[in-house]
N, C-alpha and C. Protein backbone atom coordinates (compact mmCIF):
# COMPACT_ATOMS: atom_id res chain seq x y z
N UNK A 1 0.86 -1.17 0.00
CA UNK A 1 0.00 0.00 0.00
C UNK A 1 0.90 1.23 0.00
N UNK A 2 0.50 2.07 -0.80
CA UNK A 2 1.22 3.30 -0.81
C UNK A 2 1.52 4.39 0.49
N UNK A 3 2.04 5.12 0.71
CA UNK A 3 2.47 6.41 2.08
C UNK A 3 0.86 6.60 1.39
N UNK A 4 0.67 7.31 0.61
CA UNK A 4 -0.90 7.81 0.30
C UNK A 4 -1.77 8.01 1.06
N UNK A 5 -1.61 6.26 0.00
CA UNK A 5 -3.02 5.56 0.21
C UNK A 5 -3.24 5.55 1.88
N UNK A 6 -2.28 4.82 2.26
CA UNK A 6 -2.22 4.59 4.35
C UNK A 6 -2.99 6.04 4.44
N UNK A 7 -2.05 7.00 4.47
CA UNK A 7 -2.74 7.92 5.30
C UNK A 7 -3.92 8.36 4.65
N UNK A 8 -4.50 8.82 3.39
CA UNK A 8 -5.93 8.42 3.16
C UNK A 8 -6.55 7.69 4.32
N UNK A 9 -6.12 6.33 4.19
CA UNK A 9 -7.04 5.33 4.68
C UNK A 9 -6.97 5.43 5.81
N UNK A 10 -5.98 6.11 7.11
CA UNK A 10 -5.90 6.31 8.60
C UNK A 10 -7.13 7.38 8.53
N UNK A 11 -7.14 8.10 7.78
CA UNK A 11 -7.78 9.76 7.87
C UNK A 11 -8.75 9.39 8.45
N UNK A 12 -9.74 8.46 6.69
CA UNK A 12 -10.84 8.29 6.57
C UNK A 12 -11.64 7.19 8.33
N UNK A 13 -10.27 6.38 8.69
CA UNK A 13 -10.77 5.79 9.69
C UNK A 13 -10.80 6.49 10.97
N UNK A 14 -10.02 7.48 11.17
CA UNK A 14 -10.42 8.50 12.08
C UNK A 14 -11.53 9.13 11.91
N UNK A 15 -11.99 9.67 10.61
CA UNK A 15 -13.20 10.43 10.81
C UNK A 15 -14.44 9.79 10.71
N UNK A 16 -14.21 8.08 10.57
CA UNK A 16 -15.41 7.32 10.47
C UNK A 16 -15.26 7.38 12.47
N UNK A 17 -14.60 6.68 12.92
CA UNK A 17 -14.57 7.16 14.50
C UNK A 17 -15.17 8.49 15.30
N UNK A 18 -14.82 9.52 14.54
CA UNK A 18 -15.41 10.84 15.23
C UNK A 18 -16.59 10.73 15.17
N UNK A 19 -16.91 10.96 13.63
CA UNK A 19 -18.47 10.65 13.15
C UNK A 19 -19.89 9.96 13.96
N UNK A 20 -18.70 8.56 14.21
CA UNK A 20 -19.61 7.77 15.27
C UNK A 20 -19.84 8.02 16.77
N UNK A 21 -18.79 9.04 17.14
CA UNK A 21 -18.85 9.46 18.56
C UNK A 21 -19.95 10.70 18.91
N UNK A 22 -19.35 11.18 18.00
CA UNK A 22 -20.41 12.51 17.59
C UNK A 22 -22.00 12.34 17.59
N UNK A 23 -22.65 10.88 17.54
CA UNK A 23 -23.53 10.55 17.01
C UNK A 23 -24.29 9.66 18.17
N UNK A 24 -23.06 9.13 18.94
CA UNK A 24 -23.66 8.47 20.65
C UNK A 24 -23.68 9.59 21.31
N UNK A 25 -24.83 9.84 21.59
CA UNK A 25 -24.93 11.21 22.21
C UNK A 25 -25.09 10.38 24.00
N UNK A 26 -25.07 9.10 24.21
CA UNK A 26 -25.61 8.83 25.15
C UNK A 26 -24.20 8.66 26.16
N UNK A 27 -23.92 9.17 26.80
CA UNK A 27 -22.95 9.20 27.80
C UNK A 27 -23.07 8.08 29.17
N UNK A 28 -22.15 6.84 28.93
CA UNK A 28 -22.31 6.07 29.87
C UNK A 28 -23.45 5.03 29.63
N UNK A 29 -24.26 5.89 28.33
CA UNK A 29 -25.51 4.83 28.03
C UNK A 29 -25.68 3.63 26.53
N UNK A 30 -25.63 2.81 26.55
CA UNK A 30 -25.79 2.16 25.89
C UNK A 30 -26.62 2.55 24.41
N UNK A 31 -25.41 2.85 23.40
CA UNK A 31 -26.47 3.29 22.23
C UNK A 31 -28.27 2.59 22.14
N UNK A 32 -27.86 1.05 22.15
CA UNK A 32 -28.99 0.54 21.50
C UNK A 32 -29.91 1.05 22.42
N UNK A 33 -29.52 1.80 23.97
CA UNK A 33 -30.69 2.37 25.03
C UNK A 33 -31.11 3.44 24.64
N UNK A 34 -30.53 3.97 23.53
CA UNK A 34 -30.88 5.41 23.58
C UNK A 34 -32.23 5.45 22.62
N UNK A 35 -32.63 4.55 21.85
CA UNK A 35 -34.09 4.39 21.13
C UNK A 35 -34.85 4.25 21.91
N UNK A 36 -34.52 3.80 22.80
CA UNK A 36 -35.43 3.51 23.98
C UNK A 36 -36.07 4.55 24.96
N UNK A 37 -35.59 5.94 24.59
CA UNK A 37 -35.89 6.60 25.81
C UNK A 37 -36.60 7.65 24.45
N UNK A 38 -37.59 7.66 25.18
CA UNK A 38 -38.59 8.73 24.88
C UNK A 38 -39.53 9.18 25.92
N UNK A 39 -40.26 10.73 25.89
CA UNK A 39 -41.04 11.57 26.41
C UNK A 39 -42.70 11.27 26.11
N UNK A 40 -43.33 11.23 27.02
CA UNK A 40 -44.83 11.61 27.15
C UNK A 40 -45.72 12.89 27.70
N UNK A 41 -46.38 13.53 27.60
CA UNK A 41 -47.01 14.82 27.92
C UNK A 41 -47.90 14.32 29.35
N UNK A 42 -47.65 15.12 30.29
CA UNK A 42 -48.58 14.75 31.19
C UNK A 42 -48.98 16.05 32.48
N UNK A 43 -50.29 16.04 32.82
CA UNK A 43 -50.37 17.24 33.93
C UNK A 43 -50.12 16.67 34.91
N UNK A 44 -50.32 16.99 36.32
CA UNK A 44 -50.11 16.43 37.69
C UNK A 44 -51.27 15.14 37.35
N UNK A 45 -52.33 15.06 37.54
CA UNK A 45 -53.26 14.40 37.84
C UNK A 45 -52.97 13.03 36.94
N UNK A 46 -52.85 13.27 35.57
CA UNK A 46 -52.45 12.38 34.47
C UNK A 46 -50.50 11.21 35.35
N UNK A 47 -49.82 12.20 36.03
CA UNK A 47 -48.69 11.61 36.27
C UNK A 47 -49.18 10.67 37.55
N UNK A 48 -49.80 11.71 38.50
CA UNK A 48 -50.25 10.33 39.73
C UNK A 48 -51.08 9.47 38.85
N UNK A 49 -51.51 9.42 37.78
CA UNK A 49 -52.24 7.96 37.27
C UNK A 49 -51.44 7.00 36.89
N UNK A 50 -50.30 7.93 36.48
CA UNK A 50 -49.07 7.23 36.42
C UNK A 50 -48.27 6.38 36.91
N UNK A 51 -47.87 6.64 38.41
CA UNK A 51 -47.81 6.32 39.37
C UNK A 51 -48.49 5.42 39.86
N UNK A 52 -49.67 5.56 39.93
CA UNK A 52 -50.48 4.63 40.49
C UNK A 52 -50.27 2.77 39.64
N UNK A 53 -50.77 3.46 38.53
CA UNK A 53 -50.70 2.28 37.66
C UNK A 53 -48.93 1.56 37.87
N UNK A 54 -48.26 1.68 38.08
CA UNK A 54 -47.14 0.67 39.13
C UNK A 54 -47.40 0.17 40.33
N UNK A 55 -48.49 0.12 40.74
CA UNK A 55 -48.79 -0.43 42.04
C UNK A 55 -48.45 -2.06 42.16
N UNK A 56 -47.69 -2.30 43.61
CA UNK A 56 -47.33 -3.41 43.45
C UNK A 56 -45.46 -3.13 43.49
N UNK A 57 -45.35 -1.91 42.52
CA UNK A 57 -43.52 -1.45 42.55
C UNK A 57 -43.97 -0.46 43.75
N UNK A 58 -42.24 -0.31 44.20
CA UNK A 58 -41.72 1.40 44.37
C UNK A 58 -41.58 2.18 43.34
N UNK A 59 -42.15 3.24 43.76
CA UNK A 59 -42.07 4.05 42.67
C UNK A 59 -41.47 5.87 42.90
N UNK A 60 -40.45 5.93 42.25
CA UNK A 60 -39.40 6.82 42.44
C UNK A 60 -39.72 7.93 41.30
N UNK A 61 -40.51 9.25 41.62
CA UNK A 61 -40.99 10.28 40.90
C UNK A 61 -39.63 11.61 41.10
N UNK A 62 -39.16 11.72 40.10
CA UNK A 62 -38.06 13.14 40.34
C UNK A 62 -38.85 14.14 39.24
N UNK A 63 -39.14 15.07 40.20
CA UNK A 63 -39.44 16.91 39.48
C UNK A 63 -38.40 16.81 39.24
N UNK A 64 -38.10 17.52 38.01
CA UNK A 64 -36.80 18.61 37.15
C UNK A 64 -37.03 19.05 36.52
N UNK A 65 -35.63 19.75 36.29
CA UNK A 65 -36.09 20.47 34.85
C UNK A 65 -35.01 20.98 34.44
N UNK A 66 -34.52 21.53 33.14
CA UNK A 66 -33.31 21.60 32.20
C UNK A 66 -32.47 22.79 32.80
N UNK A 67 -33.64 23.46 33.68
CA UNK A 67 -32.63 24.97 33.47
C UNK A 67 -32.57 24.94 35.51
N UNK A 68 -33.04 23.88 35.74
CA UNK A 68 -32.74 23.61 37.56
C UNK A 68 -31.28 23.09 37.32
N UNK A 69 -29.70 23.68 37.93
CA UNK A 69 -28.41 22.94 38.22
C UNK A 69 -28.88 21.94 39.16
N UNK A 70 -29.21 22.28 40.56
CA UNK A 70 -29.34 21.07 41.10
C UNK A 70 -30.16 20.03 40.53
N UNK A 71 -31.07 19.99 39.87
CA UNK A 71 -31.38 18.54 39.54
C UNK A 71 -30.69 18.18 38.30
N UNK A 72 -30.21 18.71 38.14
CA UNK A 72 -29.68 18.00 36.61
C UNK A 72 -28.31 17.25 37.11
N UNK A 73 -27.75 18.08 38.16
CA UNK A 73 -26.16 17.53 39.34
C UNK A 73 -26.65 16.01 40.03
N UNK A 74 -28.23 15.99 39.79
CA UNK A 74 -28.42 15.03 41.11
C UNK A 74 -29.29 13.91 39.76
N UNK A 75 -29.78 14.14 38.79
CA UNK A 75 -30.44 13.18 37.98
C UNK A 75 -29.71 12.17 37.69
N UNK A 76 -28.28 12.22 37.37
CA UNK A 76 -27.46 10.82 37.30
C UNK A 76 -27.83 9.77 38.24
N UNK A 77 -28.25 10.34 39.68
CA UNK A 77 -28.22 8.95 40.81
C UNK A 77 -29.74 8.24 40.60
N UNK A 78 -30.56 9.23 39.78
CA UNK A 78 -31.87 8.39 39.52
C UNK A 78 -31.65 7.13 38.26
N UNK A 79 -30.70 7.44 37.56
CA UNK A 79 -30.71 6.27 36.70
C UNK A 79 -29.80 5.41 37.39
N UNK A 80 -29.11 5.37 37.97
CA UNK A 80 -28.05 4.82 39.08
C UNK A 80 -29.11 3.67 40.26
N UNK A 81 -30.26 4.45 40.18
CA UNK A 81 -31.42 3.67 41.40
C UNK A 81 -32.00 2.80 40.17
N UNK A 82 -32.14 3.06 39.06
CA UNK A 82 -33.15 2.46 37.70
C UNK A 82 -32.08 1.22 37.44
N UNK A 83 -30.76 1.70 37.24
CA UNK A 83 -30.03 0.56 36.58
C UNK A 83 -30.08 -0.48 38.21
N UNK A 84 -29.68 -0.29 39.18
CA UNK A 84 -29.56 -0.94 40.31
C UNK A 84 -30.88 -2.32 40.84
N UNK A 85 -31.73 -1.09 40.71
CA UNK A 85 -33.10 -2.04 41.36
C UNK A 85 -34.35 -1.80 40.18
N UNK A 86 -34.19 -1.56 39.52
CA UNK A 86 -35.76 -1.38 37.80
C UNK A 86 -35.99 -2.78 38.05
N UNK A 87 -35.21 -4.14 38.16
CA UNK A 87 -35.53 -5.30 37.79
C UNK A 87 -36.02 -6.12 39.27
N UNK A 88 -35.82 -5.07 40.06
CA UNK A 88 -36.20 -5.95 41.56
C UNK A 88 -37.36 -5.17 41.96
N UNK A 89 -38.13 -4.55 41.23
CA UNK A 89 -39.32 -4.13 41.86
C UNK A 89 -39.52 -2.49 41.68
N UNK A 90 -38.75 -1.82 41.05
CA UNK A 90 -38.78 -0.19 41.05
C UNK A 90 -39.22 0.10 39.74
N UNK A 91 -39.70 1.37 40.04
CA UNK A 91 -40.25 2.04 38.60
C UNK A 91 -39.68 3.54 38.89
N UNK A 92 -38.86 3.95 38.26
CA UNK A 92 -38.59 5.43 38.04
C UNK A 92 -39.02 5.62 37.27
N UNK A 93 -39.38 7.47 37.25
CA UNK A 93 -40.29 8.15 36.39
C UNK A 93 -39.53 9.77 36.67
N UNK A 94 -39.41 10.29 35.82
CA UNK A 94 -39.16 11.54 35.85
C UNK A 94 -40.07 12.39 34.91
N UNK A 95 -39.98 13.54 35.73
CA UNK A 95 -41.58 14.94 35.36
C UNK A 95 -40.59 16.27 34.98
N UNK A 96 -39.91 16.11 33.58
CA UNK A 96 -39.68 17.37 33.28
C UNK A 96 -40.41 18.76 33.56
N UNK A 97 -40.20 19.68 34.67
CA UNK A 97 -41.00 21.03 34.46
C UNK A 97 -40.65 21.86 33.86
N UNK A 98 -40.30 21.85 33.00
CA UNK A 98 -39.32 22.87 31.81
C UNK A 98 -40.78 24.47 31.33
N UNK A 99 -41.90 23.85 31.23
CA UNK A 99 -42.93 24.79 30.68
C UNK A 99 -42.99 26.10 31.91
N UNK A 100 -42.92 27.42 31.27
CA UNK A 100 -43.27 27.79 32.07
C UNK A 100 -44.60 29.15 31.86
N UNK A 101 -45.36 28.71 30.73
CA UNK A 101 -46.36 29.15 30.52
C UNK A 101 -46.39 30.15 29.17
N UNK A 102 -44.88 30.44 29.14
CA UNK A 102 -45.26 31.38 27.87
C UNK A 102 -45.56 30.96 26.40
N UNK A 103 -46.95 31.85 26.14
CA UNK A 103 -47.66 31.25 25.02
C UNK A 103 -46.84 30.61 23.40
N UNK A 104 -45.98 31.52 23.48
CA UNK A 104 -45.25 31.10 22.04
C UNK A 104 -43.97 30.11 22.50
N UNK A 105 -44.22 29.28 23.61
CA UNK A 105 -42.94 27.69 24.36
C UNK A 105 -43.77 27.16 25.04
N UNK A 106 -45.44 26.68 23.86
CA UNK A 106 -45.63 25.57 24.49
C UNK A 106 -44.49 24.36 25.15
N UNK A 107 -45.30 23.31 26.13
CA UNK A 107 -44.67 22.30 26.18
C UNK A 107 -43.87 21.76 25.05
N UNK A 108 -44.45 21.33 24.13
CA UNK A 108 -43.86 20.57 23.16
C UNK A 108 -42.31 21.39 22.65
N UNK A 109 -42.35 23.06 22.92
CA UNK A 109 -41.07 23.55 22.48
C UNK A 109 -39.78 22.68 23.29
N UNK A 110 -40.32 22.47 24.72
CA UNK A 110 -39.08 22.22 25.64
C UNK A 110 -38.41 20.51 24.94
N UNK A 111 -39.34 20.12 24.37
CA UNK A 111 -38.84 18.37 24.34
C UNK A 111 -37.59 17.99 23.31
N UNK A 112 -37.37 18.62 22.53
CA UNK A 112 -36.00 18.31 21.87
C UNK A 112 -35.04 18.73 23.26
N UNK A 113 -34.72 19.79 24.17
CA UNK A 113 -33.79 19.99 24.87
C UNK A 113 -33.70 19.10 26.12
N UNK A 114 -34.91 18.86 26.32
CA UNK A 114 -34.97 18.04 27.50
C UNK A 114 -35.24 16.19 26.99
N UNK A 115 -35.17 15.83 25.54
CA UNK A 115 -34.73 14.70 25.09
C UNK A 115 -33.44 14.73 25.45
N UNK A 116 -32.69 15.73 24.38
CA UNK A 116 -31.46 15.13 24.35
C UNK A 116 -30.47 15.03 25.98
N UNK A 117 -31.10 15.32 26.89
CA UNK A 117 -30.51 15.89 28.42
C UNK A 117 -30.82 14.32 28.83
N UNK A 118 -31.90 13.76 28.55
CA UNK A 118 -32.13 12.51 28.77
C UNK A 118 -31.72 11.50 28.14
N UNK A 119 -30.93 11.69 27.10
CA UNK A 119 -30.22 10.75 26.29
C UNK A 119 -29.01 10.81 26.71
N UNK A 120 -28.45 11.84 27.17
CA UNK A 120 -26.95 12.23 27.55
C UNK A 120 -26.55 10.97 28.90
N UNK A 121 -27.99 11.21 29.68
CA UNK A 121 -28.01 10.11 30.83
C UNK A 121 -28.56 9.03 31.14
N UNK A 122 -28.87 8.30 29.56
CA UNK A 122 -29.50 7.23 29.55
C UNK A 122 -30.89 6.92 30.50
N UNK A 123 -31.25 7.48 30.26
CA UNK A 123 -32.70 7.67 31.03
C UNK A 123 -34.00 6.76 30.34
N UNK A 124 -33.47 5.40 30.23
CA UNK A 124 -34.76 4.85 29.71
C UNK A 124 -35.77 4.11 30.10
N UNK A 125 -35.89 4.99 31.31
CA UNK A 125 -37.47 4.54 32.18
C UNK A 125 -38.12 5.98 31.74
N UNK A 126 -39.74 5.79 32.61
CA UNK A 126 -40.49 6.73 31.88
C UNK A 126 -40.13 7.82 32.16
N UNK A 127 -40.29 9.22 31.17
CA UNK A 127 -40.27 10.33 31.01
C UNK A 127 -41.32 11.24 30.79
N UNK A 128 -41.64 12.13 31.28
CA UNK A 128 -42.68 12.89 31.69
C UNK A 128 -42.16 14.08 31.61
N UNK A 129 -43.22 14.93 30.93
CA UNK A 129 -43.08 16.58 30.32
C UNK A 129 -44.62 17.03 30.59
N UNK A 130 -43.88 17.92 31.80
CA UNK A 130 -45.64 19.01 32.62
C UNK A 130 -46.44 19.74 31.53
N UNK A 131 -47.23 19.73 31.27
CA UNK A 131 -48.16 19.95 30.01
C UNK A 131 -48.83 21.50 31.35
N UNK A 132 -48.68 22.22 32.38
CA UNK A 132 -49.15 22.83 33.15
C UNK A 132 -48.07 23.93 33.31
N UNK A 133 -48.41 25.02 33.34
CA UNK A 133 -46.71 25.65 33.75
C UNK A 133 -46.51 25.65 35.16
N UNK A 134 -45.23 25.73 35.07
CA UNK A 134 -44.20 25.58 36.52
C UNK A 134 -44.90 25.73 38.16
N UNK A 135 -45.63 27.33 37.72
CA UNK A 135 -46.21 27.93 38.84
C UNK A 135 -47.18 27.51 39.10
N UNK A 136 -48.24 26.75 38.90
CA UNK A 136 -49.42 26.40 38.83
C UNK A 136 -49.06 24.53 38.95
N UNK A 137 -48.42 24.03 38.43
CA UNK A 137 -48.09 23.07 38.75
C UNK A 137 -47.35 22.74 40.45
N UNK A 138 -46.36 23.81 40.60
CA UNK A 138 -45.98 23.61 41.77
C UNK A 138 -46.83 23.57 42.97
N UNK A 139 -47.93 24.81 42.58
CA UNK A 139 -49.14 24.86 43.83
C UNK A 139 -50.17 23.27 43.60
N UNK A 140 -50.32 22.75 42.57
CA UNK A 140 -51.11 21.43 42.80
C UNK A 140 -50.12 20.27 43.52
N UNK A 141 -48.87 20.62 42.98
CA UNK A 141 -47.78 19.63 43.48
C UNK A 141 -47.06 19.65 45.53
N UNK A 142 -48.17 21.30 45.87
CA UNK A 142 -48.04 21.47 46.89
C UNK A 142 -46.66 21.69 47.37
N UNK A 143 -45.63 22.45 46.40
CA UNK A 143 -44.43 22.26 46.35
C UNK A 143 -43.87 23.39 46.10
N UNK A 144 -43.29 24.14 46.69
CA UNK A 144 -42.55 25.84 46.52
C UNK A 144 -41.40 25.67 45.31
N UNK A 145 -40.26 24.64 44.83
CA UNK A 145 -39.28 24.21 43.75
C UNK A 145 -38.62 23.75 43.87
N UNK A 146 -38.23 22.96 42.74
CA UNK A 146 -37.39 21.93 42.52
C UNK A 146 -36.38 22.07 42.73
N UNK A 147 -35.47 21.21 43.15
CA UNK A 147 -35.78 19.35 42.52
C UNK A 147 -36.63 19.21 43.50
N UNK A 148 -37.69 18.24 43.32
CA UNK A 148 -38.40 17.20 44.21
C UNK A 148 -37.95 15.52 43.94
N UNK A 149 -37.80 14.75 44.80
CA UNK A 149 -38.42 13.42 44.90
C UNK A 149 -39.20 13.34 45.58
N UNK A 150 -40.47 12.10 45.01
CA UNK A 150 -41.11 11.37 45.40
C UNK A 150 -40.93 10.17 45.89
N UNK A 151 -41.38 9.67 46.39
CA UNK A 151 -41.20 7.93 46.87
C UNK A 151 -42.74 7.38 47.26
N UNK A 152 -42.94 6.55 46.61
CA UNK A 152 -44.21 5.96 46.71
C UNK A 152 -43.97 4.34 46.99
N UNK A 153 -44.74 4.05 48.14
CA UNK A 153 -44.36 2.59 48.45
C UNK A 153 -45.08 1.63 47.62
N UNK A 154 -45.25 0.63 47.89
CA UNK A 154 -45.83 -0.26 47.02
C UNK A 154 -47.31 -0.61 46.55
N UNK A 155 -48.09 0.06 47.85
CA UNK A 155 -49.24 0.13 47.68
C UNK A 155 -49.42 1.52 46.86
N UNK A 156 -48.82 1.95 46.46
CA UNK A 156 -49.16 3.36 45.76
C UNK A 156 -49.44 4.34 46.67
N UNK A 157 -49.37 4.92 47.96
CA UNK A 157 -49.46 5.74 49.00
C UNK A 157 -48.40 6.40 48.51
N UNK A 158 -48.14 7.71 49.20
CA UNK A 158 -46.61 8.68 49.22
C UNK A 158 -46.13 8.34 50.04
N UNK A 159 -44.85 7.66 50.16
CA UNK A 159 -43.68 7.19 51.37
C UNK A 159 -43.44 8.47 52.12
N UNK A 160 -42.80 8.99 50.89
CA UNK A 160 -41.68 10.48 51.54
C UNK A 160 -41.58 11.52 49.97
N UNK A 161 -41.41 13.06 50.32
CA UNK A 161 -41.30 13.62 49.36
C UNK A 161 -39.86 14.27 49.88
N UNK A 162 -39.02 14.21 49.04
CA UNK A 162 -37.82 14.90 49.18
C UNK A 162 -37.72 16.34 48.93
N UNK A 163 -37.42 17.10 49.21
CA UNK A 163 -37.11 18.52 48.78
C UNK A 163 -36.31 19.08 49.80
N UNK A 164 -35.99 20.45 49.35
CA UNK A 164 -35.28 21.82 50.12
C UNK A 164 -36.22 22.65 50.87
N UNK A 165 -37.03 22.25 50.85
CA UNK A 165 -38.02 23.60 51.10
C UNK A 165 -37.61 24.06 52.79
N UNK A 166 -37.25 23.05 53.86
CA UNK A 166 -36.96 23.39 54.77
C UNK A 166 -35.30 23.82 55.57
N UNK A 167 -35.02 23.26 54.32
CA UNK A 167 -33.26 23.33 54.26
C UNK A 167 -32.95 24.74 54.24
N UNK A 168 -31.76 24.93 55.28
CA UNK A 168 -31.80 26.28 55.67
C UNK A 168 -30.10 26.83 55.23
N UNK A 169 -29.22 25.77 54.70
CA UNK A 169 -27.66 25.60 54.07
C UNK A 169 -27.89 24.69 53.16
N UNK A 170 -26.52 24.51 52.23
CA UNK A 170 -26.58 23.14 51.71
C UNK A 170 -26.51 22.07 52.31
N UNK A 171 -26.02 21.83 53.44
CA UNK A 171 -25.64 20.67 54.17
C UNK A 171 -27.25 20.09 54.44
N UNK A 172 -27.93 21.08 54.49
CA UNK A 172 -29.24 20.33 54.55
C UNK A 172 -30.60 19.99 53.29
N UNK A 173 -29.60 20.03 52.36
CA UNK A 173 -30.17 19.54 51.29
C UNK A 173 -30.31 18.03 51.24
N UNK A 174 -31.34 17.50 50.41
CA UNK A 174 -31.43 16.07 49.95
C UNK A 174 -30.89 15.97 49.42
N UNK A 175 -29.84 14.03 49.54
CA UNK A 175 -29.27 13.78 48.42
C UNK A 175 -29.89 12.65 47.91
N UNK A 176 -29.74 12.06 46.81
CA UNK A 176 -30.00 10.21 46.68
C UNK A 176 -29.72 9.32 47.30
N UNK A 177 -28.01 9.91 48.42
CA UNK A 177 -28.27 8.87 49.90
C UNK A 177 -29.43 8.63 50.48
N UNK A 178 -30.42 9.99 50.64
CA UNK A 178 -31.35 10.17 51.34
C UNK A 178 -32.45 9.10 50.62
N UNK A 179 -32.64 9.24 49.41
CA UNK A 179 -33.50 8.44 48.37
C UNK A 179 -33.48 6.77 48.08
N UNK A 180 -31.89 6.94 48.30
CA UNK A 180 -31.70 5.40 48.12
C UNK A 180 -31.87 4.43 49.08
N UNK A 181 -31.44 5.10 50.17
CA UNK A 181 -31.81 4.58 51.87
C UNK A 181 -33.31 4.15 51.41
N UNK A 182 -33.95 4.93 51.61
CA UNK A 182 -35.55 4.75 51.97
C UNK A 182 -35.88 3.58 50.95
N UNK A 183 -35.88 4.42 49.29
CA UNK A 183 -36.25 2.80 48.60
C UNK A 183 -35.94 1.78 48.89
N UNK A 184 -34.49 1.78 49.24
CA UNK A 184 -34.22 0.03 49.10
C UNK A 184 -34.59 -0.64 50.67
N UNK A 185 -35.02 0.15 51.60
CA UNK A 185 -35.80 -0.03 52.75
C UNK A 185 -37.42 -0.30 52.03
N UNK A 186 -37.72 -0.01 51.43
CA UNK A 186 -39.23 -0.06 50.97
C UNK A 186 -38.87 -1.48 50.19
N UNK A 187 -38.26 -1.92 49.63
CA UNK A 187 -37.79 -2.48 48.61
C UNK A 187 -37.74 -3.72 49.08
N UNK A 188 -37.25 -4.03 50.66
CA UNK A 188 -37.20 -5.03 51.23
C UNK A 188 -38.28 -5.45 51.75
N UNK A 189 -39.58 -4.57 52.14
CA UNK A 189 -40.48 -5.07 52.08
C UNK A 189 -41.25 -6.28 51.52
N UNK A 190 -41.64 -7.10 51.75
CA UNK A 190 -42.75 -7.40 50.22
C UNK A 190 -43.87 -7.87 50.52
């Protein structure tokens, strides 16, 4: 083979490599997972049906949203609880709140940004996008802002809701220690 040709042919195999990296957008996640993860539209009422209908699992509900740092710092440990225990009895679900009412960003504007945020972290349990804006959602959700977890035990009741709302430093913030404790305490149940 010619000096050339080789480096031609190194080039072309480097940029078939980039190409393909460029293209797993899923970080840590398994390409063939990343077809797998898709969004549904839902209000509060529509998501506790949600919820419900896992009865029988734990069921692990995280509020977020694209433009919250802390939950997006803390959403890795929810797929971390999905990959761990999804097959021993858990159902994670996450409730994008990205909408926040203005008329020309419906919901549907937020879902390409908050796909690909969910592809980045292999997120292929269910996904949920608040069809309600932020403020109005938070007052049905009985909830001042995110991040929230939920924890719902097996009978479908609310275990525990995680949040900041009373946290007065960071040190007294929730973490997924806090989350993971409890599920896999619920978990041992049966």
């Amino acid at each position: 083979m010619s000096r050339s040709l080789a480096t031609t042919f190194t080039f072309a195999a480097v940029l078939a490599l980039i190409t393909m990296a460029a293209f797993n957008t899923s970080v840590g996640a398994d390409p063939a997972d990343a077809s797998a993860i898709t969004v549904q539209f839902a209000n509060w009422e529509q998501t506790l049906k949600i919820v419900a209908g896992h009865k029988g699992k734990v069921v692990v509900l995280d509020a977020w949203s694209t433009s919250c740092q802390p939950c997006k710092e803390e959403f890795p440990n929810l797929v971390k609880l999905h990959k761990k225990h999804g097959k021993s009895g858990l159902a994670c679900l996450s409730l994008a709140c990205d909408y926040s009412g203005v008329k020309d960003k419906p919901p549907e504007y937020y879902k390409e940004r908050i796909l690909k945020f969910l592809t980045k972290q292999g997120a292929t349990f269910q996904n949920l996008i608040a069809t309600v804006p932020s403020d109005e959602l938070y007052d049905q959700m009985q909830l001042t802002s995110i991040p929230a977890v939920y924890v719902f035990g097996r009978d479908g009741k609310l275990a525990k809701r995680f949040d900041n709302e009373k946290a007065e430093n960071e040190e007294d913030n929730f973490t997924y220690k806090d989350v993971t404790k409890l599920v896999e305490e619920l978990l041992a149940k049966k």
